[in-house]
C-alpha atoms as a PDB file:
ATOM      1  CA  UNK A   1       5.575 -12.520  -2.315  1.00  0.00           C
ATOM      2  CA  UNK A   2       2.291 -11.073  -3.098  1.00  0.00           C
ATOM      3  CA  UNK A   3      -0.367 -13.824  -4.083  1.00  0.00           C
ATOM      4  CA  UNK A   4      -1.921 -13.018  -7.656  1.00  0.00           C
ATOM      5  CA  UNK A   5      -5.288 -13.114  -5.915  1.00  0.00           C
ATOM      6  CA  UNK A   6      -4.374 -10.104  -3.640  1.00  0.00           C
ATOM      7  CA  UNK A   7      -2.746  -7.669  -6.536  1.00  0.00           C
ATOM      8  CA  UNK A   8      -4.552  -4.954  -7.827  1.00  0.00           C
ATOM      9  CA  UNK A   9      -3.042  -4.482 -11.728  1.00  0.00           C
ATOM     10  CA  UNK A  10      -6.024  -2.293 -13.788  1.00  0.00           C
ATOM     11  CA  UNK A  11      -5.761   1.206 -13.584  1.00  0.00           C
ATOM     12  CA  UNK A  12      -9.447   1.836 -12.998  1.00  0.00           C
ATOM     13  CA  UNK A  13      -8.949   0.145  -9.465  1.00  0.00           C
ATOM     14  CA  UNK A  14      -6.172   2.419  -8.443  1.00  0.00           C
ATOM     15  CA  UNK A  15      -8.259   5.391  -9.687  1.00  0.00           C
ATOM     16  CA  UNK A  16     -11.609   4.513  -7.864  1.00  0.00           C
ATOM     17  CA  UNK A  17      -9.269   3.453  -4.354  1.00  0.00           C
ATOM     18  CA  UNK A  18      -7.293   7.005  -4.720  1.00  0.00           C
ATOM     19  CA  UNK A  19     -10.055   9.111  -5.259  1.00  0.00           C
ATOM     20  CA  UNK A  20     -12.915   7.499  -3.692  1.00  0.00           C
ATOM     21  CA  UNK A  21     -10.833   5.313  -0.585  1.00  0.00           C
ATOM     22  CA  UNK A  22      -9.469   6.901   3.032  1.00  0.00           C
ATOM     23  CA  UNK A  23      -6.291   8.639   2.937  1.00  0.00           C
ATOM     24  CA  UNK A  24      -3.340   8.814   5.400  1.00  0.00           C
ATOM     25  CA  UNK A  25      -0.164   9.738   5.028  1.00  0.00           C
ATOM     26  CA  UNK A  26       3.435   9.176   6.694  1.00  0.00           C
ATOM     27  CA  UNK A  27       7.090  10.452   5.918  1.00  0.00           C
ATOM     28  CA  UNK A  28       7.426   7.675   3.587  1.00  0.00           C
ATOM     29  CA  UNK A  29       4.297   6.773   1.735  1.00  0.00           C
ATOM     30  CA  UNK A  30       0.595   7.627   1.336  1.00  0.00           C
ATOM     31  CA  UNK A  31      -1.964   5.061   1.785  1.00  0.00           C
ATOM     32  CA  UNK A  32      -5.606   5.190   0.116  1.00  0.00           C
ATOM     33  CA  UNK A  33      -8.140   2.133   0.920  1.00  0.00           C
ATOM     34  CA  UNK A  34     -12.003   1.243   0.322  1.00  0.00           C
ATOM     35  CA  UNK A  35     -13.208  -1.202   2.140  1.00  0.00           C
ATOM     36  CA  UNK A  36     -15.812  -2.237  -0.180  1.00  0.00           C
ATOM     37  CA  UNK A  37     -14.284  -1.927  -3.095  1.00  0.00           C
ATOM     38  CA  UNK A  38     -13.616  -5.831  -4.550  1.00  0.00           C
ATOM     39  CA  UNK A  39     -13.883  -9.380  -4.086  1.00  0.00           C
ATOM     40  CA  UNK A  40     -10.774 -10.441  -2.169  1.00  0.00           C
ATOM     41  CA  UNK A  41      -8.369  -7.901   0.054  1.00  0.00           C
ATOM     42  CA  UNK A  42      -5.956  -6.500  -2.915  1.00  0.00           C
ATOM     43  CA  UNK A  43      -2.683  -4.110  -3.209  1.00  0.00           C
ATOM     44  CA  UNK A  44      -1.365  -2.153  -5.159  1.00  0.00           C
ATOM     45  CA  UNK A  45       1.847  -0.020  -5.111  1.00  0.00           C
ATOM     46  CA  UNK A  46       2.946   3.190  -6.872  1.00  0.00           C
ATOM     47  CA  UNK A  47       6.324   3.968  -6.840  1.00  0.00           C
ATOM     48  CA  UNK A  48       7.028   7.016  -9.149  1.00  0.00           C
ATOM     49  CA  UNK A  49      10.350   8.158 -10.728  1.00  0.00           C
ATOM     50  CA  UNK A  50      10.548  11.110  -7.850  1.00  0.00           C
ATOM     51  CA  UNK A  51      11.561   8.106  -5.528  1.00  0.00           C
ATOM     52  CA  UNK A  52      14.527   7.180  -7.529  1.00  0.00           C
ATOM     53  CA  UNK A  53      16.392   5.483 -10.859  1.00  0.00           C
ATOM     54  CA  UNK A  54      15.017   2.030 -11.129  1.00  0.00           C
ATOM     55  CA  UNK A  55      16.729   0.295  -8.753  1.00  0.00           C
ATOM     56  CA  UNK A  56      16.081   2.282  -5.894  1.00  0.00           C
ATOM     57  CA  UNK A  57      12.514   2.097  -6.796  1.00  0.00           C
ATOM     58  CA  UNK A  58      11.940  -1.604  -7.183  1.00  0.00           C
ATOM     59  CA  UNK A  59      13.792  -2.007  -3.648  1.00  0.00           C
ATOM     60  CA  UNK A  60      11.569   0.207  -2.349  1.00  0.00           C
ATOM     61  CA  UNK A  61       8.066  -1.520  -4.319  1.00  0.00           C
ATOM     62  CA  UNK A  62       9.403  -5.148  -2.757  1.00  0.00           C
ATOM     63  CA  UNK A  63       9.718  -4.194   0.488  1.00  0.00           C
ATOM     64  CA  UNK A  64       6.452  -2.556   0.379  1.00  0.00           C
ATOM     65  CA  UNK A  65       4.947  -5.754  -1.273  1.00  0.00           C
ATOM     66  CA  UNK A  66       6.649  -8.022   1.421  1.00  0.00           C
ATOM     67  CA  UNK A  67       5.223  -5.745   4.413  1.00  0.00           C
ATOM     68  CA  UNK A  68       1.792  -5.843   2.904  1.00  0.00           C
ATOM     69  CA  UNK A  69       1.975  -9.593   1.929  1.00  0.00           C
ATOM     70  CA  UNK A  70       2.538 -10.589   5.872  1.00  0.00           C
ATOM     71  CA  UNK A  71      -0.983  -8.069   6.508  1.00  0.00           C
ATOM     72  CA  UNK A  72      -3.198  -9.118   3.728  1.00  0.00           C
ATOM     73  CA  UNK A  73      -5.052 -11.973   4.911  1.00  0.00           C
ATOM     74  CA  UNK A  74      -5.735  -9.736   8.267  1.00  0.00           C
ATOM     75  CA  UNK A  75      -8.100  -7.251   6.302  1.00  0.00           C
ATOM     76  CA  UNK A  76     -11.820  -7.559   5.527  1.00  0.00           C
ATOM     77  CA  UNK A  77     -12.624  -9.015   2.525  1.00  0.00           C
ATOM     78  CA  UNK A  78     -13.169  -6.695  -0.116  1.00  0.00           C
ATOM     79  CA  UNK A  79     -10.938  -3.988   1.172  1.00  0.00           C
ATOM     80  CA  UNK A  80      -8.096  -2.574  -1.464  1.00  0.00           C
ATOM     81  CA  UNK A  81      -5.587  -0.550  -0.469  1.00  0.00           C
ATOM     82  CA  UNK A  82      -3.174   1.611  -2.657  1.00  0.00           C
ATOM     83  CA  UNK A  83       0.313   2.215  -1.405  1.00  0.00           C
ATOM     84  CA  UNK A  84       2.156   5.022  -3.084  1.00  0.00           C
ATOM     85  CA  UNK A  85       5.824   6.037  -2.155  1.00  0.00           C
ATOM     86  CA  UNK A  86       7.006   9.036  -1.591  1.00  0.00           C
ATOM     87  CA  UNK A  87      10.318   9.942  -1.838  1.00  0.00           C
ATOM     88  CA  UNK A  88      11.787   9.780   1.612  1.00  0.00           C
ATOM     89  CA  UNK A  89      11.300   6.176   0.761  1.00  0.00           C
ATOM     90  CA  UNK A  90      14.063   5.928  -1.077  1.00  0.00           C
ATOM     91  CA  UNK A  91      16.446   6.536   1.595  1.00  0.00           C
ATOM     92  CA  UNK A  92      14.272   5.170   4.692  1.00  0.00           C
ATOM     93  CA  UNK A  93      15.108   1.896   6.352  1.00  0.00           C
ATOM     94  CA  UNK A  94      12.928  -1.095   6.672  1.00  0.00           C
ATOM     95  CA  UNK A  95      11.693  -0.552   9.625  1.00  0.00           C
ATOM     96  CA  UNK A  96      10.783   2.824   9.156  1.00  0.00           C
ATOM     97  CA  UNK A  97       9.234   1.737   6.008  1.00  0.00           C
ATOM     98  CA  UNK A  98       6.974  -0.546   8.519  1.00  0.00           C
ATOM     99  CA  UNK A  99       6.102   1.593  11.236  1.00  0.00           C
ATOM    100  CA  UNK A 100       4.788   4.643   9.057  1.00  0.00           C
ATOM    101  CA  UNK A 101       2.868   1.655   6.647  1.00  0.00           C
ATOM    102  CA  UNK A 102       1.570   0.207   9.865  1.00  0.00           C
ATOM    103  CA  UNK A 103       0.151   3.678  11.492  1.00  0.00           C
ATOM    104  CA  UNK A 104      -1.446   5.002   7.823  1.00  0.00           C
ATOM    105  CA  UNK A 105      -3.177   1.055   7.745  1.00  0.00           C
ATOM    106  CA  UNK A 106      -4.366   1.879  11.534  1.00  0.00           C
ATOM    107  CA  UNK A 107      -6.005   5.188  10.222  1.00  0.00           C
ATOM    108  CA  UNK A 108      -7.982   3.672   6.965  1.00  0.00           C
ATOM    109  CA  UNK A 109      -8.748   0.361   7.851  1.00  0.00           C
ATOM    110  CA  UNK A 110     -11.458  -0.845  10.378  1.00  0.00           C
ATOM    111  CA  UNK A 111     -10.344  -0.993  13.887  1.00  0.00           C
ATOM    112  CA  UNK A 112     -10.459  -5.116  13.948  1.00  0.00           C
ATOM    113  CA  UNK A 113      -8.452  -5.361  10.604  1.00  0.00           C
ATOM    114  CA  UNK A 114      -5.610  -2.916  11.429  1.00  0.00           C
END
């Protein structure tokens, strides 16, 4: 699970992060991050309705949360990353879920943190 410290929840954070942050993108999901955007390394996920009904798209939003929540504590402070799913998600396994999460982090995160 996702500490409360590391979740980003207001919309102005996922707006400044997506427009202003480093984007790279995978098969399965797009990641945006600024390093200097907060306090504490945060998260966030989007998972929109093209994914799937609302099963599919929680199951997809907790694995994402559990693959970030075992990275977190690696990243600078201050960095917050968006993750947004796309809809090859929805199908995708785990561990494709973690190797395309793991090679967008590589491209928008400081060398030392990813």
């Amino acid at each position: 699970m996702l500490a409360a410290r590391h979740r980003l929840t207001e919309a102005a954070g996922f707006r400044e992060v997506s427009r202003r942050g480093r984007r790279a993108a995978a098969a399965t999901v797009v990641v945006h991050a600024r390093p200097e955007a907060g306090d504490g390394p945060r998260a966030g996920f989007v998972v929109g309705r093209t994914v799937g009904g609302a099963v599919v798209r929680n199951r997809v939003r907790r694995r994402l949360r559990h693959l970030v929540a075992g990275r977190i504590e690696a990243w600078p402070g201050g960095t917050t990353v968006v993750v947004r799913a796309l809809p090859a998600a929805a199908v995708a396994s785990y561990a494709t879920l973690e190797s395309d999460l793991d090679a967008c982090l590589r491209r928008v995160l400081p060398r030392e943190a990813a």
